[in-house]
C-alpha atoms as a PDB file:
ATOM      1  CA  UNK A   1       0.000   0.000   0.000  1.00  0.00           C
ATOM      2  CA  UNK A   2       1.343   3.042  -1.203  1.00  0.00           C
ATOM      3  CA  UNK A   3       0.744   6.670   0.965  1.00  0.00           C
ATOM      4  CA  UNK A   4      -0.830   9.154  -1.384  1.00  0.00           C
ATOM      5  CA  UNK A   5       0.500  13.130  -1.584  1.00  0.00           C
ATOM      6  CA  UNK A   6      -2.314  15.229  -1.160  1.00  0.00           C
ATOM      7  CA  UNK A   7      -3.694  16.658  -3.666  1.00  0.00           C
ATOM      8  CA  UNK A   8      -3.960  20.565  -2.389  1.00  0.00           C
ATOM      9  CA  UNK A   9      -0.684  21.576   0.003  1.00  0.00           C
ATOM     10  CA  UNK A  10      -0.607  24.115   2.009  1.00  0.00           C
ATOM     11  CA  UNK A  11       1.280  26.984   0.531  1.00  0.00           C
ATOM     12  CA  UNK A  12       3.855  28.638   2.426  1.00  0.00           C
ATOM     13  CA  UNK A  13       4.915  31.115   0.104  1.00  0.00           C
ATOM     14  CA  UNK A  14       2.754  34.713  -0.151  1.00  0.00           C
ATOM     15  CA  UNK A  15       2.872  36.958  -2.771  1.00  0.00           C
ATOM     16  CA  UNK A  16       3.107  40.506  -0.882  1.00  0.00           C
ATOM     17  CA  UNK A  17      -0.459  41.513  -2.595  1.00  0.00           C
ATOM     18  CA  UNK A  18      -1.654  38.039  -0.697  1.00  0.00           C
ATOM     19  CA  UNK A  19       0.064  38.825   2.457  1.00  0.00           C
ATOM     20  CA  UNK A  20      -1.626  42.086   2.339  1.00  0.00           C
ATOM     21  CA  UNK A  21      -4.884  41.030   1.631  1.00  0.00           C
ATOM     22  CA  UNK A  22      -4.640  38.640   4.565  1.00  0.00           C
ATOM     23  CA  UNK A  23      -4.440  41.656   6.614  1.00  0.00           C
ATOM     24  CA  UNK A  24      -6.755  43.868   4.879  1.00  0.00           C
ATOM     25  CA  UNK A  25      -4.262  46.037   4.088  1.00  0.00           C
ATOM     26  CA  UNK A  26      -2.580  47.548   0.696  1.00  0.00           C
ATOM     27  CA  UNK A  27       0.614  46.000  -0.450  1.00  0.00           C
ATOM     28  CA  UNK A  28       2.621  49.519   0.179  1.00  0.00           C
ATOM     29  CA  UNK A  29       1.009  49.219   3.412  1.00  0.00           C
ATOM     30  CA  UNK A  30       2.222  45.307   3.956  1.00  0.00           C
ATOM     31  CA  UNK A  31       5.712  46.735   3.234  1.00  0.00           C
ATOM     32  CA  UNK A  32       5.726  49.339   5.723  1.00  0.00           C
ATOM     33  CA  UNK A  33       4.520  47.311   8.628  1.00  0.00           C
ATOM     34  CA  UNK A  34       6.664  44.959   7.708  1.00  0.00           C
ATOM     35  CA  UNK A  35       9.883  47.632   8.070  1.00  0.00           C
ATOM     36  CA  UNK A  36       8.338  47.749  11.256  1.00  0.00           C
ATOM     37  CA  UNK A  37       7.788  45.145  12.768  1.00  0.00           C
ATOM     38  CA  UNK A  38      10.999  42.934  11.113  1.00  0.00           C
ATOM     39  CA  UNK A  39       8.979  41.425   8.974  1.00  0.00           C
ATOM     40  CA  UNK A  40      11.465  39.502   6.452  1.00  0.00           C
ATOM     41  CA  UNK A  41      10.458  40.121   2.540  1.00  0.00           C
ATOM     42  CA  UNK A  42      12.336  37.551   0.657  1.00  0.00           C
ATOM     43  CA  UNK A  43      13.164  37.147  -3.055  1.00  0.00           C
ATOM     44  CA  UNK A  44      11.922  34.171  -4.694  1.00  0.00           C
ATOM     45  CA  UNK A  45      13.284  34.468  -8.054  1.00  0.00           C
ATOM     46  CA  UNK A  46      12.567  37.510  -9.525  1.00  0.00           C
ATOM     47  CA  UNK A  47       9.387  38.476  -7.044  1.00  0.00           C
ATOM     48  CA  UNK A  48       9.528  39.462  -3.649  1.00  0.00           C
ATOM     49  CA  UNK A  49       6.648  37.644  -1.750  1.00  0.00           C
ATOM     50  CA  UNK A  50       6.849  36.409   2.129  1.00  0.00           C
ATOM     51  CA  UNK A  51       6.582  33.038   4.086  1.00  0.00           C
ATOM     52  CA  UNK A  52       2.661  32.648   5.014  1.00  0.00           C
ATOM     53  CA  UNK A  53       4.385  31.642   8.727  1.00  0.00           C
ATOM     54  CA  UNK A  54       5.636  35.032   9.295  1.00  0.00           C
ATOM     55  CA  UNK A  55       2.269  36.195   8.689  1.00  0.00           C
ATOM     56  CA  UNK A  56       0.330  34.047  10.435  1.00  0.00           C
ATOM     57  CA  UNK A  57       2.854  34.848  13.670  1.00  0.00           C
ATOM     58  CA  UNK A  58       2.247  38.495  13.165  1.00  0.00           C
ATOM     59  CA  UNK A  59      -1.337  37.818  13.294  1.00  0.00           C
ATOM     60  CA  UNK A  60      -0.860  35.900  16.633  1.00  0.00           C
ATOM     61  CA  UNK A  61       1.188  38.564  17.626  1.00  0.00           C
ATOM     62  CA  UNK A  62      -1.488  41.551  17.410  1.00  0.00           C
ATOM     63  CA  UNK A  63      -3.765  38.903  18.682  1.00  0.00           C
ATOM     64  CA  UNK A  64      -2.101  38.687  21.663  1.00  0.00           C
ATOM     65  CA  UNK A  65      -1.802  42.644  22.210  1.00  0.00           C
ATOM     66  CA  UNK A  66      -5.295  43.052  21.558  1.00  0.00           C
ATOM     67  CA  UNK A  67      -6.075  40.954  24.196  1.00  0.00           C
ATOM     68  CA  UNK A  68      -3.617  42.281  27.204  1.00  0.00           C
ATOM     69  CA  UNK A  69      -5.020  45.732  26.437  1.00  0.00           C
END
C-alpha cells in the first residue's frame, strides 16, 4: 500500500499583494509594517513575496496585544 500526496498543500509562500490582503491592508502598506515590525520580505526568483508563517505569527502577535489591552 502506497501513501498518497495530497492533492492541495498548504502553501507557504505569499505573494506581498496576498500577504496584504490577509491583513486587509494595501501592499505599500504590507511593506511598511513589515519595516516595522521585522517582517522579512524575501526574493523568490525575480518576485519578492513572504513566508505565510511570518504572517500568520504576526497575526498571533497583534492577537495577543489586543487581548492584554
Amino acid at each position: 500500500m502506497t501513501a498518497r500526496m495530497p492533492t492541495d498543500p498548504p502553501r507557504e509562500w505569499l505573494t506581498i499583494r496576498e500577504a496584504a490582503g490577509r491583513l486587509g491592508i494595501s501592499p505599500s502598506g504590507f511593506r511598511g509594517l513589515a519595516k516595522r515590525e521585522g517582517i522579512a520580505v524575501l526574493r523568490r526568483g525575480s518576485r519578492p513575496g513572504e513566508r505565510s508563517t511570518e504572517v500568520d505569527a504576526y497575526l498571533d502577535r497583534a492577537r495577543l496585544d489586543r487581548r492584554t489591552w
